[in-house]
Protein backbone atom coordinates (compact mmCIF):
# COMPACT_ATOMS: atom_id res chain seq x y z
CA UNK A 1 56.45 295.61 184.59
CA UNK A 2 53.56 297.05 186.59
CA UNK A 3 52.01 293.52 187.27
CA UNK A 4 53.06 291.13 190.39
CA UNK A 5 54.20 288.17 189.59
CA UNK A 6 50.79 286.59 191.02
CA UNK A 7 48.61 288.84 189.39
CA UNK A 8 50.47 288.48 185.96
CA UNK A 9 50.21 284.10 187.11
CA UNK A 10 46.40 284.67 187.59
CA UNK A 11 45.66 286.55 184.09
CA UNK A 12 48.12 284.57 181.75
CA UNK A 13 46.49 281.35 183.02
CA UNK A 14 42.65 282.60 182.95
CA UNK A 15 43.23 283.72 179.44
CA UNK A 16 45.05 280.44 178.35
CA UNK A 17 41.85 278.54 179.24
CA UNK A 18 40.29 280.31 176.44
CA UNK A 19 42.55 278.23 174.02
CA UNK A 20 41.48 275.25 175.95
CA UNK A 21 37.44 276.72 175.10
CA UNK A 22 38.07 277.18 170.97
CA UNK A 23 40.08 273.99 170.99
CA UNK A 24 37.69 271.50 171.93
CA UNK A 25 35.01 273.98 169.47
CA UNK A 26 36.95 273.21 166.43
CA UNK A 27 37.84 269.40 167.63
CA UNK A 28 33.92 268.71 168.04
CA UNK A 29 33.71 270.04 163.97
CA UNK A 30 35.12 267.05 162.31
CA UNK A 31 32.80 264.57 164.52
CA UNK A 32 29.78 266.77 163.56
CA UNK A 33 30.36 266.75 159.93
CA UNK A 34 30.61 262.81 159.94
CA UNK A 35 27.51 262.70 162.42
CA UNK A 36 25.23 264.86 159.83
CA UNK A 37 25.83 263.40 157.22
CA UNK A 38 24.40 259.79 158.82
CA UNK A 39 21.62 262.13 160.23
CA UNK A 40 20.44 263.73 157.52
CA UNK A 41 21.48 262.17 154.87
CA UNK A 42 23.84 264.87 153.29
CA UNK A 43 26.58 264.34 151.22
CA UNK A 44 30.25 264.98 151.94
CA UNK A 45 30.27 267.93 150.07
CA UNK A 46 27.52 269.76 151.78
CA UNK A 47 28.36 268.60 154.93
CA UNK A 48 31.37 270.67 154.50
CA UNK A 49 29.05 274.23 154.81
CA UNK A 50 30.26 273.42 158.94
CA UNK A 51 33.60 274.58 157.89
CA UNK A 52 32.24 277.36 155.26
CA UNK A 53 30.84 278.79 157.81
CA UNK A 54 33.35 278.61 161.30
CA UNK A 55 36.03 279.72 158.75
CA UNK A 56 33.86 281.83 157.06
CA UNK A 57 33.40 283.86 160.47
CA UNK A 58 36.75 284.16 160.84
CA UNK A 59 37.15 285.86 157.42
CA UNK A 60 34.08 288.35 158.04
CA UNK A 61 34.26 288.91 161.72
CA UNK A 62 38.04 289.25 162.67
CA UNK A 63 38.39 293.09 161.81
CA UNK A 64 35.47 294.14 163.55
CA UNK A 65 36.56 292.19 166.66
CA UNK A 66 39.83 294.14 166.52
CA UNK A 67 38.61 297.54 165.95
CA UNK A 68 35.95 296.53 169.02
CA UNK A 69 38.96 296.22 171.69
CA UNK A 70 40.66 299.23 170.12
CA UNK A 71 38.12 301.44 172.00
CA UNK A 72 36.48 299.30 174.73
CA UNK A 73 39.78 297.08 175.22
CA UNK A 74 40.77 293.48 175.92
CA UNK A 75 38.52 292.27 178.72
CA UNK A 76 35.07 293.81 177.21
CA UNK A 77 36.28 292.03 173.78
CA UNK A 78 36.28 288.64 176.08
CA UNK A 79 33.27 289.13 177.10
CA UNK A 80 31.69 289.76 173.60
CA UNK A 81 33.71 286.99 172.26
CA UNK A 82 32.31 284.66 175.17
CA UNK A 83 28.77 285.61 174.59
CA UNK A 84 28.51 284.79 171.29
CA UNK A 85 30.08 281.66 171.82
CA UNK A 86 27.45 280.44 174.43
CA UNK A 87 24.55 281.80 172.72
CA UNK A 88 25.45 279.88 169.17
CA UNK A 89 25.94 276.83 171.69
CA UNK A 90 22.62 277.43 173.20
CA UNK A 91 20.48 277.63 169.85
CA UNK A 92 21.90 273.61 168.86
CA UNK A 93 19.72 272.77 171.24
CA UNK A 94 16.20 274.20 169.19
CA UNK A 95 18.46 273.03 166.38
CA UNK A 96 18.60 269.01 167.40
CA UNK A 97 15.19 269.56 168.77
CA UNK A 98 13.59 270.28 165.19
CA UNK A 99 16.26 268.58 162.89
CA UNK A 100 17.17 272.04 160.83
CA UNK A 101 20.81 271.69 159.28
CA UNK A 102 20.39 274.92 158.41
CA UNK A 103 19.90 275.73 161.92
CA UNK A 104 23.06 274.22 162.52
CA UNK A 105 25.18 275.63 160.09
CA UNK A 106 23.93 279.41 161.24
CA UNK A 107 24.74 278.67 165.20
CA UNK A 108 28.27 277.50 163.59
CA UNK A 109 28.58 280.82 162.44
CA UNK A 110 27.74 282.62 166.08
CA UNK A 111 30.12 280.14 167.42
CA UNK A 112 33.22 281.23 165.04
CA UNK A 113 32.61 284.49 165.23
CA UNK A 114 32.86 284.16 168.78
CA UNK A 115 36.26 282.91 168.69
CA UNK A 116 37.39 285.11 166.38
CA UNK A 117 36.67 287.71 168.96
CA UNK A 118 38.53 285.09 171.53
CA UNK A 119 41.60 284.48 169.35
CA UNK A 120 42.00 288.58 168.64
CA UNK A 121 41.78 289.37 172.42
CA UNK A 122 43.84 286.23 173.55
CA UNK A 123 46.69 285.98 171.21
CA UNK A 124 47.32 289.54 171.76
CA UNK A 125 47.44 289.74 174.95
CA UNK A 126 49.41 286.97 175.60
CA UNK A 127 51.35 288.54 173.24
CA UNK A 128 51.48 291.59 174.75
CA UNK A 129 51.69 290.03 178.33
CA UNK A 130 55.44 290.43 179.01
CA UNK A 131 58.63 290.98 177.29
CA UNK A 132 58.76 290.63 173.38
CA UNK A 133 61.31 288.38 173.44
CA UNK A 134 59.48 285.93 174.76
CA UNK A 135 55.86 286.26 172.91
CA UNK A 136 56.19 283.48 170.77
CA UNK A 137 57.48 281.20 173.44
CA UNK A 138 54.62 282.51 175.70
CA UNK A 139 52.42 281.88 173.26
CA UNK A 140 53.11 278.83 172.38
CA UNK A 141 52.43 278.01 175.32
CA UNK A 142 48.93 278.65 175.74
CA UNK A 143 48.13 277.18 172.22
CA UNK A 144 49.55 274.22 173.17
CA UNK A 145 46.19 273.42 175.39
CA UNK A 146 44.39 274.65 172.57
CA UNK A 147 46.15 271.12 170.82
CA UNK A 148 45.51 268.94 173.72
CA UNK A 149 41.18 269.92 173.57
CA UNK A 150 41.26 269.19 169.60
CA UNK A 151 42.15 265.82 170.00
CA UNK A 152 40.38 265.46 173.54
CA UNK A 153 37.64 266.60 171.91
CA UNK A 154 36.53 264.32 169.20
CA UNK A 155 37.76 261.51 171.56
CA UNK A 156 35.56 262.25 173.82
CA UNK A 157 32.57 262.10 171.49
CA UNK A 158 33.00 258.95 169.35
CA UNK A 159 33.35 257.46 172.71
CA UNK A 160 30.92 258.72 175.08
CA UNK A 161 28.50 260.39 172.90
CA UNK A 162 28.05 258.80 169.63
CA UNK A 163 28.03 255.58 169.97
CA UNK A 164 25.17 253.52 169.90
CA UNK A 165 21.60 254.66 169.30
CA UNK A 166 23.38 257.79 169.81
CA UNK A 167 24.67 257.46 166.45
CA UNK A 168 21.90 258.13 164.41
CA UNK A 169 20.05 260.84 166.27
CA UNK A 170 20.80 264.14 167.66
CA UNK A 171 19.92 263.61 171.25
CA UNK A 172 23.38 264.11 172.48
CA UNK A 173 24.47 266.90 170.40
CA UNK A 174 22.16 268.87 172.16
CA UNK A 175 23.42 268.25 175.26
CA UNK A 176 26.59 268.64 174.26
CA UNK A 177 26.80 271.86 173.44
CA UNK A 178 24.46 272.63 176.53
CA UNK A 179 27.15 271.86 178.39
CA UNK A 180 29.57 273.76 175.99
CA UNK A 181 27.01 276.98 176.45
CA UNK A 182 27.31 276.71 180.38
CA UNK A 183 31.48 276.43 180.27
CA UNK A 184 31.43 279.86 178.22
CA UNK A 185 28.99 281.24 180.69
CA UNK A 186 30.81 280.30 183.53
CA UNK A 187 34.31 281.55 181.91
CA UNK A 188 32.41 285.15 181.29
CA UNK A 189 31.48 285.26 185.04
CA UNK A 190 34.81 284.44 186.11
CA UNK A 191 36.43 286.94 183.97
CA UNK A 192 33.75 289.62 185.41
CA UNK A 193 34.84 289.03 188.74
CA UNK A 194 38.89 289.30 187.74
CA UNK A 195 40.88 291.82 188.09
CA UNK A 196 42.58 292.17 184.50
CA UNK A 197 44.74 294.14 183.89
CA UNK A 198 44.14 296.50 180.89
CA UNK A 199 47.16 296.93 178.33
CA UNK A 200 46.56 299.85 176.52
CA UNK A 201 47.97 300.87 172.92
CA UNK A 202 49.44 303.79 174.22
CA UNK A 203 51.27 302.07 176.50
CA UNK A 204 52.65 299.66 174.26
CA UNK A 205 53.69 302.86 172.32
CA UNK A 206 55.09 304.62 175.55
CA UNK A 207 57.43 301.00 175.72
CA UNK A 208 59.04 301.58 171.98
CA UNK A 209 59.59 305.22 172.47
CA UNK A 210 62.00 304.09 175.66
CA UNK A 211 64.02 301.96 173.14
CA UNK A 212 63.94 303.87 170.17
CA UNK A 213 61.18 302.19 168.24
CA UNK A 214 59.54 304.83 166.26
CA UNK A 215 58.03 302.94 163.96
CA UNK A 216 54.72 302.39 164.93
CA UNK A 217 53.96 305.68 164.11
CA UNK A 218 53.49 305.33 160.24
CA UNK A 219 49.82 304.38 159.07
CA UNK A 220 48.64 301.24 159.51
CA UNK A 221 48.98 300.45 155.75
CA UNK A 222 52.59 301.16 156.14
CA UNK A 223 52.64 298.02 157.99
CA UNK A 224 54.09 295.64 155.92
CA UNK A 225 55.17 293.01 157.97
CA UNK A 226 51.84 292.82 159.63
CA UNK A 227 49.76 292.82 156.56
CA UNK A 228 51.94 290.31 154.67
CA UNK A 229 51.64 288.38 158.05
CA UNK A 230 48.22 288.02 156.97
CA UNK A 231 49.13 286.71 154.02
CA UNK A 232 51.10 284.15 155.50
CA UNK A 233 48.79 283.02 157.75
CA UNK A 234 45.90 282.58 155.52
CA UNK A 235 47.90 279.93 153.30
CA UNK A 236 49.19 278.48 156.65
CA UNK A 237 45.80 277.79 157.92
CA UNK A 238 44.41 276.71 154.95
CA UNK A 239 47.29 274.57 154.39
CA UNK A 240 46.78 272.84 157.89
CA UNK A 241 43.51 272.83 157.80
CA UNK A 242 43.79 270.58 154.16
CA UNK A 243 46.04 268.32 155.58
CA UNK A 244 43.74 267.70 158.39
CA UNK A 245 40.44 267.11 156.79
CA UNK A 246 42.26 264.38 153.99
CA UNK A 247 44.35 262.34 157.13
CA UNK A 248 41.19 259.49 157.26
CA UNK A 249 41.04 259.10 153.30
CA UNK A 250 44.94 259.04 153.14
CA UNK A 251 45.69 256.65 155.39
CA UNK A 252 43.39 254.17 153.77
CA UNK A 253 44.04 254.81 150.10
CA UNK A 254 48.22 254.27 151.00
CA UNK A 255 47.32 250.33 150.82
CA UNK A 256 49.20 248.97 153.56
CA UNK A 257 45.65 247.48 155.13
CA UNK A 258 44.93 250.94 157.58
CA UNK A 259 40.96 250.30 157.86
CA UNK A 260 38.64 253.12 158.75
CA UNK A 261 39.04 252.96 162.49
CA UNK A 262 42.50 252.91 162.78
CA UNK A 263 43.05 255.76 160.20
CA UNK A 264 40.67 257.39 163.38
CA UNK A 265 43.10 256.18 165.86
CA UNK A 266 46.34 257.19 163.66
CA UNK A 267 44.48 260.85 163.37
CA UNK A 268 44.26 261.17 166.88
CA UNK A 269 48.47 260.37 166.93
CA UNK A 270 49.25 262.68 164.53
CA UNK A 271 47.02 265.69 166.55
CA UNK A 272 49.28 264.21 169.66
CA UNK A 273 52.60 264.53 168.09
CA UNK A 274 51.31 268.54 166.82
CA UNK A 275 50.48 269.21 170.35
CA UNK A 276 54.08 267.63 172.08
CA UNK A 277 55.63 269.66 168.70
CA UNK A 278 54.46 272.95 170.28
CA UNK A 279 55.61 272.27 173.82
CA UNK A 280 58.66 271.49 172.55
CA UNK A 281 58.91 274.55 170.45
CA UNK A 282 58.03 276.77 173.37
CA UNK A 283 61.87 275.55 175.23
CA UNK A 284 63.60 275.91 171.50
CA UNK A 285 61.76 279.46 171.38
CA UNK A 286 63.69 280.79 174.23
CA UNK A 287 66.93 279.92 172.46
CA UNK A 288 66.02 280.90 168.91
CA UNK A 289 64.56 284.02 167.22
CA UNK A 290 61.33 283.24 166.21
CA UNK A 291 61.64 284.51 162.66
CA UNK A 292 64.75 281.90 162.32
CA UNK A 293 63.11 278.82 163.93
CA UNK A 294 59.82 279.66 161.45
CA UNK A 295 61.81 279.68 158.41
CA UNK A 296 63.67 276.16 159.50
CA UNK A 297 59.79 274.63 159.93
CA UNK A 298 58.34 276.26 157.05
CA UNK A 299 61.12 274.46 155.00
CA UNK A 300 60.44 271.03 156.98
CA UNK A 301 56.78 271.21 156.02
CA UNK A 302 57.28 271.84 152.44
CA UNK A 303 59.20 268.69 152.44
CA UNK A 304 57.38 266.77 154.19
CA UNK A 305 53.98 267.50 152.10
CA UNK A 306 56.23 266.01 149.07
CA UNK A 307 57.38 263.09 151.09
CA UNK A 308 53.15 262.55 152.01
CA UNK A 309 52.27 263.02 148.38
CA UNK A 310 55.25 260.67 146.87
CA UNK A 311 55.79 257.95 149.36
CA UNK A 312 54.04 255.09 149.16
CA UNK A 313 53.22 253.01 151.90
CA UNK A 314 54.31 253.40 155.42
CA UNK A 315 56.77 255.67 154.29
CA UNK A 316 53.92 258.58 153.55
CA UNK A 317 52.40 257.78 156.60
CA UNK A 318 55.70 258.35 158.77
CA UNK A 319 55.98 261.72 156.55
CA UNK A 320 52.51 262.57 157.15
CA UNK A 321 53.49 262.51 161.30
CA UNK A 322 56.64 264.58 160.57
CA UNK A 323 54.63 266.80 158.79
CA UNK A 324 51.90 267.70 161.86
CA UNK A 325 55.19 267.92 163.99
CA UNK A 326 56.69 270.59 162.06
CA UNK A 327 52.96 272.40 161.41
CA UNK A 328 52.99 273.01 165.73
CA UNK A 329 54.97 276.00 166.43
CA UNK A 330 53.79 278.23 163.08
CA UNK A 331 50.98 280.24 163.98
CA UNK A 332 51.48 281.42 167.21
CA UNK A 333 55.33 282.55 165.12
CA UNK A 334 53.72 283.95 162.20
CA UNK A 335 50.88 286.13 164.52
CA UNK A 336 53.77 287.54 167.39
CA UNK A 337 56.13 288.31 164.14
CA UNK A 338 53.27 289.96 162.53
CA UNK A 339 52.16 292.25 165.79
CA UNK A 340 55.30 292.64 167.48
CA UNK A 341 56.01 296.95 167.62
CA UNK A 342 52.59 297.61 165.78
CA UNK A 343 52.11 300.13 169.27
CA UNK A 344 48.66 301.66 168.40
CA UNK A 345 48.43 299.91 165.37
CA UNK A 346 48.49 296.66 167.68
CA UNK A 347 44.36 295.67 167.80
CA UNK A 348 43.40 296.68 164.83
CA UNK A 349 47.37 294.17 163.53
CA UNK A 350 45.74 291.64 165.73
CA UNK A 351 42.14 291.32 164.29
CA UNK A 352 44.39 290.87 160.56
CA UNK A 353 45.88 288.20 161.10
CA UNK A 354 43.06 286.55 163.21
CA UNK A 355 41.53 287.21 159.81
CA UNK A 356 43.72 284.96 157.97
CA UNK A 357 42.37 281.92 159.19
CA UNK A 358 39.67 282.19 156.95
CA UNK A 359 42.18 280.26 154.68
CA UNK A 360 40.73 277.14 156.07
CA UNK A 361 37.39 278.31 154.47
CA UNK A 362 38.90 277.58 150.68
CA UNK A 363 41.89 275.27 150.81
CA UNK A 364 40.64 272.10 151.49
CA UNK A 365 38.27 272.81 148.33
CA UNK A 366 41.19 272.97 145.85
CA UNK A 367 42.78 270.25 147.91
CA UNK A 368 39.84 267.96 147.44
CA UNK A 369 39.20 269.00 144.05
CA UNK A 370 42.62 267.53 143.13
CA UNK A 371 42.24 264.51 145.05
CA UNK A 372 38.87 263.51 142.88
CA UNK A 373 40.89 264.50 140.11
CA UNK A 374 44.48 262.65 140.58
CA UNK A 375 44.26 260.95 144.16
CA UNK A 376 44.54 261.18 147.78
CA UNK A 377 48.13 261.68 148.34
CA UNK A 378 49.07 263.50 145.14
CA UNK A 379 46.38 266.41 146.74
CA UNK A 380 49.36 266.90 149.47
CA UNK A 381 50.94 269.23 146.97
CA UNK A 382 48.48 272.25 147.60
CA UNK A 383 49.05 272.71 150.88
CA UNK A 384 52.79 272.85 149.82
CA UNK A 385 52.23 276.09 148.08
CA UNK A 386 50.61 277.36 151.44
CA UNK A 387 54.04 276.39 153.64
CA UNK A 388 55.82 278.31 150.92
CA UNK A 389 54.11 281.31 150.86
CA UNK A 390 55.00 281.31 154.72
CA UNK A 391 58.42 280.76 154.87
CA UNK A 392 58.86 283.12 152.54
CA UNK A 393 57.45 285.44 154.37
CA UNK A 394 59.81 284.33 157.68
CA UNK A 395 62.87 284.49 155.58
């Protein structure tokens, strides 16, 4: 309320081009892990220590990003979160230079801890950025370019920058993230120079008072909803994250003639149809609690990962697309449910379930595990138990 509407334009859309930044990170992951394995010569399973460690990051470095803005606040946490983001960017470059997977694997690290500090400070304060009844719709929103960069992403670099001699060196990956470093540098500069406005925790706590919300004031352990919020969203992103990394091997195991390429192609549909899910959810969201509308999804993905791992032929495939659809609007619902009225508690809520996507770091494991044991689509069926555990948690 103490924002013109310009000013309040200008900040909401600088810090929605931070989803835009951690977007195309985590879209550039997948083509990496193919890349180094033709590089060096690493299996699948090690090439997999990419993901250990961005997810890992999350797991480690979430809380201390949170308790970080709790006494410096939201724009400092930016820039920390942008720093470390350029400067694991930067050190590819000695990285591709000497051939070190190792190398790699610890500037992955920097990287996701820098947008763990990114994610804490942005989907809070979009959160935070307006009226709660809006937050999920708002933030929505700005994850929605956060879609539209993961699929841009990899797109971009099996075209432009992979192809070729390209394929079998690591020339361009250098230069790649080069470029990525200099985006997060200029982001950081522009931030310096704005004006952003500050929303402090006793402010937010000065808001409930005025409507009778006295809640917040009970330790932060007392906070059920936001630590089982947690809970839910660390089986939710591991669950997605599962679904995502088995989409190539499904689509050509379901025997319907889907070769290698197009499997790419069909991946690059199903991140579409995620991305239009979550602009659609953002006009349902102004209609529909947020709570209610999670619970309805949570119920279609269950479904739908026992349609993928019991159809056969095109009719798994045409689940698997439902499936992403239904997948778009749940995290931004399960993070604004699990902040909303946290008041002082709302920083150190935030940096929790930033925290839980370290579920990514361990479900596609189990899911893999299962599909060496059984197959491909009968694997489908852990991330099942992840979509349960959260709408559970929205009912």
């Amino acid at each position: 309320t103490q924002l013109s509407r310009g000013r309040w334009a200008f900040a909401f859309a600088l810090v929605t081009s931070l989803f835009f930044t951690w977007g195309f990170a985590y879209g550039l992951l997948d083509v990496l892990n193919s890349h180094f394995q033709t590089v060096f010569g690493i299996t699948k399973l090690q090439s997999t220590m990419l993901q250990l460690a961005y997810f890992g990051a999350y797991l480690v470095w979430a809380p201390f990003a949170g308790i970080f803005m709790r006494r410096n606040g939201y724009k400092k946490g930016i820039h920390l979160g942008l720093g470390l983001y350029s400067l694991g960017a930067i050190f590819f470059w000695p990285s591709a230079k000497f051939e070190k997977y190792g190398g790699f694997v610890g500037c992955t690290f920097v990287i996701g801890c820098g947008l763990a500090t990114l994610e804490v400070a942005a989907n809070s304060y979009i959160a935070v950025l307006g009226t709660p009844k809006y937050a999920a719709a708002r933030l929505n929103f700005s994850q929605g370019f956060q879609g539209v960069a993961s699929f841009a992403g990899p797109l971009i670099a099996s075209r432009w920058f992979f192809q070729g001699k390209n394929a079998t060196t690591l020339d361009t990956v250098q230069w790649v993230y080069l470029a990525v470093a200099g985006l997060g540098v200029v982001l950081n500069i522009l931030f310096y120079f704005c004006d952003l406005p500050e929303i402090t925790e006793d402010a937010l706590e000065e808001e409930m008072h005025t409507v009778g919300i006295e809640k917040a004031q009970e330790p932060f352990l007392k906070q059920y909803r936001c630590i089982f919020g947690w809970v839910a969203q660390t089986c939710y992103v591991g669950a997605q994250v599962g679904v995502a990394s088995f989409v190539v091997n499904f689509l050509v195991d379901q025997g319907v003639g889907i070769s290698q390429s197009r499997a790419s192609t069909l991946f690059s549909l199903c991140q579409i149809t995620f991305t239009i899910g979550r602009f659609v959810g953002v006009a349902i969201l102004n209609f529909i609690d947020p709570a209610l509308l999670l619970s309805f999804y949570g119920l279609c993905c269950a479904a739908f990962s026992i349609g993928v791992s019991q159809a056969h032929g095109y009719g798994g495939v045409a689940c698997l697309f439902c499936l992403f659809f239904f997948e778009s609007i749940c995290y931004p619902c399960i993070f604004t449910i699990g902040t909303k009225n946290l008041g002082v508690h709302t920083k150190r809520g935030s940096g929790l379930i930033v925290m839980g996507v370290g579920g990514g770091a361990w479900y596609p494991s189990a899911q893999g595990g299962l599909a060496d044991a059984v197959n491909t689509r009968t694997s489908y069926l852990v991330p099942m138990t992840g979509y349960i555990v959260m709408t559970i948690y929205a009912l």
